[in-house]
Structure formats: structure tokens, C-alpha cells
Protein backbone atom coordinates (compact mmCIF):
# COMPACT_ATOMS: atom_id res chain seq x y z
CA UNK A 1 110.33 118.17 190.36
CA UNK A 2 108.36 117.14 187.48
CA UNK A 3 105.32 119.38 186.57
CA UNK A 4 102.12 118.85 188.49
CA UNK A 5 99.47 117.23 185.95
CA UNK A 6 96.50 120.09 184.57
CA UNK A 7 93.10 118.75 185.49
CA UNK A 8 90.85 118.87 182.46
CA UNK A 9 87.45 118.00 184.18
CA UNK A 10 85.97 119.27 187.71
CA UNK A 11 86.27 115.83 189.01
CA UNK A 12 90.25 115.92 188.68
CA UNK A 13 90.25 119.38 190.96
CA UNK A 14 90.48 117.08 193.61
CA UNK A 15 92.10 116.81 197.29
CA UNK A 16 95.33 115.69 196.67
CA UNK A 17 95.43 118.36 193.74
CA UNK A 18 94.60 120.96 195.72
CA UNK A 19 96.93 120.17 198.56
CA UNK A 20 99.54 120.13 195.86
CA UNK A 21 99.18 123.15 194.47
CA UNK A 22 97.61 124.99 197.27
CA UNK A 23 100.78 123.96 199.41
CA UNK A 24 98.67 122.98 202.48
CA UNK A 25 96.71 119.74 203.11
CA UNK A 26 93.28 119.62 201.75
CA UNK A 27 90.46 116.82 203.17
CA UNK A 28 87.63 117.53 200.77
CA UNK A 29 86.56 119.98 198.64
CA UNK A 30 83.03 120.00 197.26
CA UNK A 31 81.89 121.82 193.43
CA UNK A 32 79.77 124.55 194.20
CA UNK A 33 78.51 126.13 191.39
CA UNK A 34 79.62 125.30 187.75
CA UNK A 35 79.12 126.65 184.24
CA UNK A 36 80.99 126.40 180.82
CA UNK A 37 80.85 129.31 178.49
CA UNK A 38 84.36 130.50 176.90
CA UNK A 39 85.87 128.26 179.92
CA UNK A 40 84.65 126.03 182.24
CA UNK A 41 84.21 127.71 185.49
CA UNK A 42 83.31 126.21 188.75
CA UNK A 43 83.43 127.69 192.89
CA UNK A 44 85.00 124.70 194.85
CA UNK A 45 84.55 124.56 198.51
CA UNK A 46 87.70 123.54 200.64
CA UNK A 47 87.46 122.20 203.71
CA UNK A 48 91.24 121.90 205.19
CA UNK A 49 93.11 118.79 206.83
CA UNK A 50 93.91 119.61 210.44
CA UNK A 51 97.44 120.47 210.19
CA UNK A 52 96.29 122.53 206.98
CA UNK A 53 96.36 126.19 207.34
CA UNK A 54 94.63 128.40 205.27
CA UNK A 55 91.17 131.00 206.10
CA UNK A 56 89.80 130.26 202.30
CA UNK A 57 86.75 127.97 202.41
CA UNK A 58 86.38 128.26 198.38
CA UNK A 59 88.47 129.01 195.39
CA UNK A 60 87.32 129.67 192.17
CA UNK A 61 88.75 127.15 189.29
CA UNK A 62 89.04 127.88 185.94
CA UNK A 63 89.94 124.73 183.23
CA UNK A 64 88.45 124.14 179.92
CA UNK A 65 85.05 124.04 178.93
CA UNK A 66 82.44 121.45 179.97
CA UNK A 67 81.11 121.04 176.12
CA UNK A 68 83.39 119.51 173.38
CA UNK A 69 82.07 122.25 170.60
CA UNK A 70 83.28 124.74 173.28
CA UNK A 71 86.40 123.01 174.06
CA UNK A 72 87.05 123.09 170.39
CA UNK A 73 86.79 126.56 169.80
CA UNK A 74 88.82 127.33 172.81
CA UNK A 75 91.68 125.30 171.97
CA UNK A 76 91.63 127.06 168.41
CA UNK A 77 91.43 130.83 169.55
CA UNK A 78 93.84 130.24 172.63
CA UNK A 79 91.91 132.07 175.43
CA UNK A 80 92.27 129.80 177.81
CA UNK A 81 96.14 129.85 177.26
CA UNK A 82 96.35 132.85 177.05
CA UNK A 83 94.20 133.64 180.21
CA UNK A 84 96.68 131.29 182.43
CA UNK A 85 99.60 132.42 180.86
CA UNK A 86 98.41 136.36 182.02
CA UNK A 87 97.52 135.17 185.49
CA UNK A 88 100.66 132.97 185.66
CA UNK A 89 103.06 135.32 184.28
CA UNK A 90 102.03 138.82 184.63
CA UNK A 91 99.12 139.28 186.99
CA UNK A 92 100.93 140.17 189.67
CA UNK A 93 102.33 143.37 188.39
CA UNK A 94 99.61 145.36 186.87
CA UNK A 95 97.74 148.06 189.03
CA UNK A 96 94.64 146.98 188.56
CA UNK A 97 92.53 144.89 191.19
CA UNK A 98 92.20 141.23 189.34
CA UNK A 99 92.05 138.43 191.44
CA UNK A 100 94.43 136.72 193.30
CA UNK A 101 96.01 134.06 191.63
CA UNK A 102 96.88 130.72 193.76
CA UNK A 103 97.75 128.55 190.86
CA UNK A 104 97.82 129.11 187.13
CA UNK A 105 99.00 126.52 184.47
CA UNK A 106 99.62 125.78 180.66
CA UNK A 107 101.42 122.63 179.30
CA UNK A 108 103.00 121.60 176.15
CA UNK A 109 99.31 120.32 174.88
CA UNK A 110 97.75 123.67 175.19
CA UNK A 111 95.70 122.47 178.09
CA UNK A 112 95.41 124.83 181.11
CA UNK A 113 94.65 125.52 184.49
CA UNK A 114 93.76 128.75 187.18
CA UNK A 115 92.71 128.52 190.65
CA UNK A 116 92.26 131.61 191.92
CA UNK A 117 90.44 134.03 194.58
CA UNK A 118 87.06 133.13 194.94
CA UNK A 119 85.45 137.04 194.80
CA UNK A 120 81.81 136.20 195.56
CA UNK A 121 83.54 134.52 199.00
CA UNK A 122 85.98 138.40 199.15
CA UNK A 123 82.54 139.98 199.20
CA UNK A 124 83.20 141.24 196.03
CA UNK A 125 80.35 143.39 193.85
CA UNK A 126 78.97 142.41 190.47
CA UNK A 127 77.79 145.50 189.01
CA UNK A 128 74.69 145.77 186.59
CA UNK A 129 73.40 148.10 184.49
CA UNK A 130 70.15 148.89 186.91
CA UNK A 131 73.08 150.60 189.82
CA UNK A 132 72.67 153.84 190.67
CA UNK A 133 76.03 154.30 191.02
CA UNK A 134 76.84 153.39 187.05
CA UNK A 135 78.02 156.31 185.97
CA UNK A 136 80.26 157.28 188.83
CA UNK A 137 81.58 153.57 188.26
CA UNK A 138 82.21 153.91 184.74
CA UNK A 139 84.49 156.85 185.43
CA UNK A 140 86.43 154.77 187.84
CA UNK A 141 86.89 152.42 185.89
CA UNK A 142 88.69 155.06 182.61
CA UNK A 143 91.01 155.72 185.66
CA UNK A 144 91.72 152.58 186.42
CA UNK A 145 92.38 151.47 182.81
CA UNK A 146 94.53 154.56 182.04
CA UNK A 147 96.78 153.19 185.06
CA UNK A 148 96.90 149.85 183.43
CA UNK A 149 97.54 151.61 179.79
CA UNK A 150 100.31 153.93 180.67
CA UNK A 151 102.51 151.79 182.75
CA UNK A 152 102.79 149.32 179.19
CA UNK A 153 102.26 152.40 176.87
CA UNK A 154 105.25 151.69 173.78
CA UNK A 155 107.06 150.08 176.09
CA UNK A 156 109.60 147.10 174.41
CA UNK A 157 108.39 144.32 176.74
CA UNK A 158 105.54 144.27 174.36
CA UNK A 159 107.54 143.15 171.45
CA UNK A 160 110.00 140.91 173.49
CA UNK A 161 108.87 139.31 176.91
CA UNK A 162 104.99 139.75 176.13
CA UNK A 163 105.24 139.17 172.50
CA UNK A 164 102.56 136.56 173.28
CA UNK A 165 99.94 139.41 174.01
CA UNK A 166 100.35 139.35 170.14
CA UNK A 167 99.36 135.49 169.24
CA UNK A 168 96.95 133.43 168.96
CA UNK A 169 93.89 133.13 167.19
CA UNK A 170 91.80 134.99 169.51
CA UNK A 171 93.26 138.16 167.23
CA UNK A 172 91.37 137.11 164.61
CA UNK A 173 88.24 138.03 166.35
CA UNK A 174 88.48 141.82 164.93
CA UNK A 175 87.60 140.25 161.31
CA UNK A 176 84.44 138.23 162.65
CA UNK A 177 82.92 138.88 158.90
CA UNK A 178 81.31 135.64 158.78
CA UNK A 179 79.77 136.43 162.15
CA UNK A 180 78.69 139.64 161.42
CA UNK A 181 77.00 138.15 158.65
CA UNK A 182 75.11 135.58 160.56
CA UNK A 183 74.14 138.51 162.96
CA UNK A 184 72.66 140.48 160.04
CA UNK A 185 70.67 137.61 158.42
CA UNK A 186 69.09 137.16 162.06
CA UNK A 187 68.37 140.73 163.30
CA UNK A 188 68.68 142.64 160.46
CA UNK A 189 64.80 143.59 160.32
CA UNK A 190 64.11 144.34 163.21
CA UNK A 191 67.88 146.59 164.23
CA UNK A 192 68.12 150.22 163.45
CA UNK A 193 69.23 151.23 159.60
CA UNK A 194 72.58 151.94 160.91
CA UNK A 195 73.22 148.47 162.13
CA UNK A 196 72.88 147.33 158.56
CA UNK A 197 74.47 149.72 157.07
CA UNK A 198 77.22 148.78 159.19
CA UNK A 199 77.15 145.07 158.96
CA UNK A 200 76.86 145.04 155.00
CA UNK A 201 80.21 147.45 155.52
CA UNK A 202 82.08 144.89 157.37
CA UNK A 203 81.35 141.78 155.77
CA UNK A 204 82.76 142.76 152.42
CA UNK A 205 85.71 145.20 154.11
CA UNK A 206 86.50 142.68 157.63
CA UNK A 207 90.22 143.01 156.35
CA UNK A 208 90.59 146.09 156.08
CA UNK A 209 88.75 147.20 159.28
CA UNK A 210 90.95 144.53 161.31
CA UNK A 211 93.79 146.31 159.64
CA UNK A 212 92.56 149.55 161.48
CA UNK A 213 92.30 148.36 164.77
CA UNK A 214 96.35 147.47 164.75
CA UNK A 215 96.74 151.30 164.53
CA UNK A 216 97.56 153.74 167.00
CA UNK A 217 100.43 153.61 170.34
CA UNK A 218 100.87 149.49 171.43
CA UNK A 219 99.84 148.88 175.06
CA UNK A 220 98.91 145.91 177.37
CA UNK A 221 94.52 145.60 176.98
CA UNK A 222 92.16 143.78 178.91
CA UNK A 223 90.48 143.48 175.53
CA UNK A 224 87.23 142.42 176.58
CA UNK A 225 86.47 144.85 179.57
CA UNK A 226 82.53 144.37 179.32
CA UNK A 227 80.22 145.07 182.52
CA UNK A 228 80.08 141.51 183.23
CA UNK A 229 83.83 140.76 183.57
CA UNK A 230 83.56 143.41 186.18
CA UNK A 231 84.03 143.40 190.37
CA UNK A 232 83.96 145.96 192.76
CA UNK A 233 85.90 145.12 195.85
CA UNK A 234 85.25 147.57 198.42
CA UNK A 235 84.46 150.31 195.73
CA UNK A 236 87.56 149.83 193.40
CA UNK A 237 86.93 148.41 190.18
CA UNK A 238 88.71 145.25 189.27
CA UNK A 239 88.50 142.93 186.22
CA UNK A 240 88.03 139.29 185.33
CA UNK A 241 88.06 137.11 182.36
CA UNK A 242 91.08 137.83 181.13
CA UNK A 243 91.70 135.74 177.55
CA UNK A 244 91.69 138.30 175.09
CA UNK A 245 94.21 140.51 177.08
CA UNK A 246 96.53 141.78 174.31
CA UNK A 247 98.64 144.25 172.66
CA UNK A 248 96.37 147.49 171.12
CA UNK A 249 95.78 150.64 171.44
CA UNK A 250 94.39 151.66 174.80
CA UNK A 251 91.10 153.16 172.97
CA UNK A 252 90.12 149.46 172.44
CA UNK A 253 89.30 149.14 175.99
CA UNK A 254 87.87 152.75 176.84
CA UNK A 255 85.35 152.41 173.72
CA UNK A 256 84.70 148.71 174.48
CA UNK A 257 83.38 149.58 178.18
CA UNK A 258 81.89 152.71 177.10
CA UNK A 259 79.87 151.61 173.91
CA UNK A 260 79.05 147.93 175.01
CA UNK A 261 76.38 147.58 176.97
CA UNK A 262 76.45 150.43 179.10
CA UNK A 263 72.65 152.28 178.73
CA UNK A 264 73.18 154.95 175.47
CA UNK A 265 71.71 157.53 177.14
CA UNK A 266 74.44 157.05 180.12
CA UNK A 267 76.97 157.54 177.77
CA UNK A 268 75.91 160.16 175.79
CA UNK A 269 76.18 162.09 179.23
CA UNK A 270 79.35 161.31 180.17
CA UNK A 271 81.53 160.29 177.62
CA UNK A 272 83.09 163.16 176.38
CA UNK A 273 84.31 164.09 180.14
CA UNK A 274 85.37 159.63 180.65
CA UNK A 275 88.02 160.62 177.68
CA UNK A 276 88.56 163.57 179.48
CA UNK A 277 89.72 161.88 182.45
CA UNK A 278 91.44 159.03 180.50
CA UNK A 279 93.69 161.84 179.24
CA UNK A 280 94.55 162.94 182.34
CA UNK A 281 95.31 159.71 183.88
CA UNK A 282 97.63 158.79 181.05
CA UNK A 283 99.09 162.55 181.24
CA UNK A 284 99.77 161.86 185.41
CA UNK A 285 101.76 158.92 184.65
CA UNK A 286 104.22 161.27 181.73
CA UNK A 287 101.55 159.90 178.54
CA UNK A 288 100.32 162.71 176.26
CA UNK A 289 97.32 161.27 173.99
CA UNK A 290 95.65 164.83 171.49
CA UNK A 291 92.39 165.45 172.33
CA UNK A 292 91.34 165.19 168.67
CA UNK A 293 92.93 161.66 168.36
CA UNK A 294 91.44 160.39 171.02
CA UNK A 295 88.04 161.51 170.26
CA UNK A 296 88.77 159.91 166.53
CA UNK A 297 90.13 155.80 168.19
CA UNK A 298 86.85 156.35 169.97
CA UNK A 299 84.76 156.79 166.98
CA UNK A 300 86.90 154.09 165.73
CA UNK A 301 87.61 151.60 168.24
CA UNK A 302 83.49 151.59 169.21
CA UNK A 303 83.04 149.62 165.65
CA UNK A 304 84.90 146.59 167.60
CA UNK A 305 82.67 147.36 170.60
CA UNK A 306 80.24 146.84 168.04
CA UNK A 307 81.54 143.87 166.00
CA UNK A 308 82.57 142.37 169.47
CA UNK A 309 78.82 142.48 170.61
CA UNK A 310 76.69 141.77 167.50
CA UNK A 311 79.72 138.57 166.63
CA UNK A 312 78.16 137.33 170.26
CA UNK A 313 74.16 137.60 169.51
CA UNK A 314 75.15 136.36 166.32
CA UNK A 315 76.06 133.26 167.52
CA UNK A 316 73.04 132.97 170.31
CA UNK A 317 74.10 131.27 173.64
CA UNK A 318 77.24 129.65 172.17
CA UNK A 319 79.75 132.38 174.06
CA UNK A 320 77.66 134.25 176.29
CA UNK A 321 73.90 133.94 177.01
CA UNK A 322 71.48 135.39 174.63
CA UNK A 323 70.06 138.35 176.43
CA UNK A 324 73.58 139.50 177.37
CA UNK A 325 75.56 139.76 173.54
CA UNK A 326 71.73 141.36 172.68
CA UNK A 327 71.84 143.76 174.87
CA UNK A 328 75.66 145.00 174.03
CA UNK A 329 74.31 144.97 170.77
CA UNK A 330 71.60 147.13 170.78
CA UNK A 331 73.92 149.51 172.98
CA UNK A 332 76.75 149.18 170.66
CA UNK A 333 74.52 150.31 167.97
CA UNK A 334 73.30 153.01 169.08
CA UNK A 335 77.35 154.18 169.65
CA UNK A 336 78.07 153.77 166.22
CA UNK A 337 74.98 155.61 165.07
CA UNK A 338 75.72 158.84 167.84
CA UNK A 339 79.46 158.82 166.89
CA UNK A 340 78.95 158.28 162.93
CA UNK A 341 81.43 155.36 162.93
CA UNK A 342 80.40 154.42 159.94
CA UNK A 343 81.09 157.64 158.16
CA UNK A 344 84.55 157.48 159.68
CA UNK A 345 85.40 153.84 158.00
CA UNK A 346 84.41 155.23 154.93
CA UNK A 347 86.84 157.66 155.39
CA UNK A 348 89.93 155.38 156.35
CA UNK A 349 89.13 152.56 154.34
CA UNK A 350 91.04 152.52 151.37
């Protein structure tokens, strides 16, 4: 059967596609909502042939961006590929909630494809910083990525049938240097003196601080596990937005949703008992992590919480809107500054 063609423009999702990959006969469907960021992203409304059988009246497509710049920078990092490739290929066994994949694609041209589970049409939650409920969240969500962590803790797949968690450009995102530098020059004035101190730090040692972040016990990441790749379906906390899942340390995730974005004095409150918790999650499923070195990846790991969120402002609306990679700025800043990061580097860096 030869391989169905990847539609690289909302106007190619169309019935005959659908019914294709959807195996059940599609009349219409109709865009709902679109927008382009990292990858083009668009609700699609079905409506069903008679003898078509299905209770979905939308899917959610994701193909590559709308904007050539965007498309470009894609196609150079991999996210997109490597986004399919996790929904394709691996989805279906982790123990988190992600979205139900219908369809997921990559060809030979590095061009890609997802339709999957439309949550706004599941009912699902988006959760913001203003919930009540944040905090109680947040913990759910340690638990839920300690599952995730321990079932690919050291495990060989990693080096062998996932070895792609380990490609791509998108792993050069931990240098970001010339990003961070871009970032300083524009909000360098008006940020706290630890955000300089830090971005002068990483500009001239990006290298070496990437070079950290490799350390510590391989697992499967989400990698980029901020509030708004977040769901809630039926109060269980699921994620989205899957391109930079990789192999790292499972810190990189627990430091990433605790230090960006989430309100500073939130985490201040909690955090200490979140890697608590994370601990004891890994330890239920036979993972022993020290205390001490957990509390030290933390330190560590929120400098790419950091870098992660300041690369994004840096860059203005390019990746994310504005006001968003501003606000996990700010929040990530404050992290380093509680946690002394920066005194920590100093220490490690050769």
C-alpha cells in the first residue's frame, strides 16, 4: 500500500484525507480555529458520510507552521519530527494522559503530520496561573511525571529503540547563548541583578552549562512541561506539545514546571515537599533518587527553566507570545535567585 501523502497546508486536511486516515468516510470538514507558533495547529470540524461511523465532530491537526521563517526553524530543530515520531511510535505506552492519537506521520523529507483528540471537544481543562487549585495541581502533576520518569529510568531502550529521543537539533536549545544574549541586551535594565549576573554567566560559559544538563540518570522527558502545554481531563493532569520530548535527567522536567512560570511565591511554599513526593513516586515504582541530589539537579536543572524562558522573551512573539516567555521569565528568575543557581554553576563549571 503505498504511504498516504502528509498534508503540508490546512487546505490539504481535506475529506478524502481524512476518510483515509480516519478509516471511515468523511463529507466535509470545516477549519475551526488555527494558529502557527512552533507548529501549525488548527481544530477541524468533521461532519461524517452516512455510512461513516464515528461520535468525533472535531479533531485537532497538527502539520507545519503557517509562516515560512517558522517553517524554517522547525525543519532545522526537528520538533515537529520529533513530535509525530513520539505520538506515532511511543504515545501509546506511557502512563501519562496525552491525547489520543488518530494519525501521526513523518516522511523521508522531514515533513510531518498528527491528527489527534480534539481536548477542548473531551471537555478537557486548560489550567492558568489565577486557579485556585494550582498548587494542589502542581503536586499532581510531580506524581504524574515521576510515573512517566521511572518506567524509562536507565533503561537500554533509551540508547537503542529511542535513540532518537537523543537527535536532532532541538538539543541544542540548552546552549541558547546567542539568545540569552539578545534577552539581556533587551531586559537587562529593567530584570533583577541576578538575571544579569546570570545571563553574562551563560553567554561566555553556554558550553559548558549544556555540558551539565547531560548529567545525572537518562530517562524519557517531556522536556518542555510548561503550564500551557497542560490539560486536565476530569482532574488528572495530562500533557501536550510534545517536540522536545527527550532523553535527560528527570529533574529537567520537575524544575522546568516548578520554576517556569508557576507564581514564586507558590513555589517557595511547596517545593521542597513536590521533590518530596517526586521521591516517593520514583521510590514506589523500585527508583531510589538521595535527597541531597535531588535538591542539587533542582538548583541545577532550574537554570534551563531559566534559559528555556528568557531564550523565548528573547526572541518576542517568534515561539510563543510575548506576555507568556515574559512571564516564565520573571518566574524563572526569581528561582534562580531563591535557589542560588548561580552560585552552584560557579561551582561545577570548570
Amino acid at each position: 500500500m503505498a504511504q498516504t501523502t502528509i498534508p503540508l497546508d490546512v487546505a490539504d486536511v481535506t475529506p478524502t484525507w481524512l476518510t483515509e486516515v480516519l478509516g471511515t468516510p468523511v463529507a466535509a470538514v470545516e477549519p475551526l480555529a488555527a494558529h502557527s507558533g512552533t507548529t501549525g495547529r488548527v481544530r477541524v470540524g468533521v461532519t461524517y458520510a452516512e455510512d461513516g461511523r464515528s461520535s468525533r465532530p472535531s479533531v485537532f491537526v497538527k502539520l507545519p507552521p503557517f509562516d515560512e521563517r517558522q517553517r524554517r526553524f522547525v525543519d532545522a530543530t526537528g520538533l515537529g519530527v520529533a513530535e509525530a515520531i513520539f505520538y506515532r511510535d511511543v504515545a501509546s505506552s506511557v502512563p501519562l494522559r496525552v491525547p489520543e492519537v488518530l494519525y501521526a506521520a513523518v516522511d523521508a523529507d522531514g515533513n510531518f503530520i498528527m491528527v489527534l483528540e480534539d481536548l477542548v471537544a473531551s471537555d478537557c481543562r486548560f489550567p492558568t496561573v489565577q486557579d485556585d487549585d494550582l498548587a494542589e495541581l502542581t503536586g499532581r502533576v510531580v506524581t504524574e511525571l515521576a510515573a512517566l520518569h521511572a518506567q524509562y529510568w536507565e533503561q537500554p531502550a533509551l540508547t537503542t529503540d529511542l535513540a532518537w529521543l537523543g537527535e536532532g537539533n532541538r538539543q541544542a536549545f540548552a546552549g541558547g547563548g546567542r539568545y540569552i544574549a539578545r534577552a539581556l541586551d533587551r531586559f537587562g535594565d529593567e530584570m533583577p541583578s541576578a538575571f544579569g549576573r546570570l545571563a553574562r554567566l551563560y553567554t561566555e560559559a553556554a558550553p559548558g552549562i549544556s555540558a551539565l544538563y547531560a548529567t545525572g540518570p537518562q530517562t524519557l522527558v517531556h522536556g518542555d512541561p510548561h503550564l500551557g502545554n497542560l490539560f486536565v481531563d476530569d482532574g488528572r493532569p495530562g500533557f501536550y506539545d510534545w517536540g522536545m520530548v527527550m532523553r535527560r535527567t528527570g529533574m529537567w522536567d520537575i524544575a522546568y514546571v516548578l520554576c517556569n512560570g508557576l507564581p514564586p511565591e507558590v513555589r517557595r511554599a511547596h517545593e521542597r515537599e513536590w521533590l518530596a513526593s517526586y521521591r516517593a513516586t520514583l521510590a514506589t515504582h523500585g527508583v531510589q533518587l538521595d535527597e541531597s541530589q535531588a535538591w542539587e539537579q533542582y538548583r541545577l536543572f532550574a537554570v534551563y527553566a531559566w534559559s528555556s524562558a528568557t531564550s523565548t522573551a528573547g526572541v518576542g512573539s517568534r515561539w510563543q507570545p510575548e506576555e507568556y516567555g515574559r512571564h516564565g521569565m520573571e518566574a524563572a528568575t526569581a528561582a534562580i535567585d531563591d535557589l542560588d543557581s548561580i552560585g552552584l554553576l560557579e561551582s561545577l563549571l570548570p
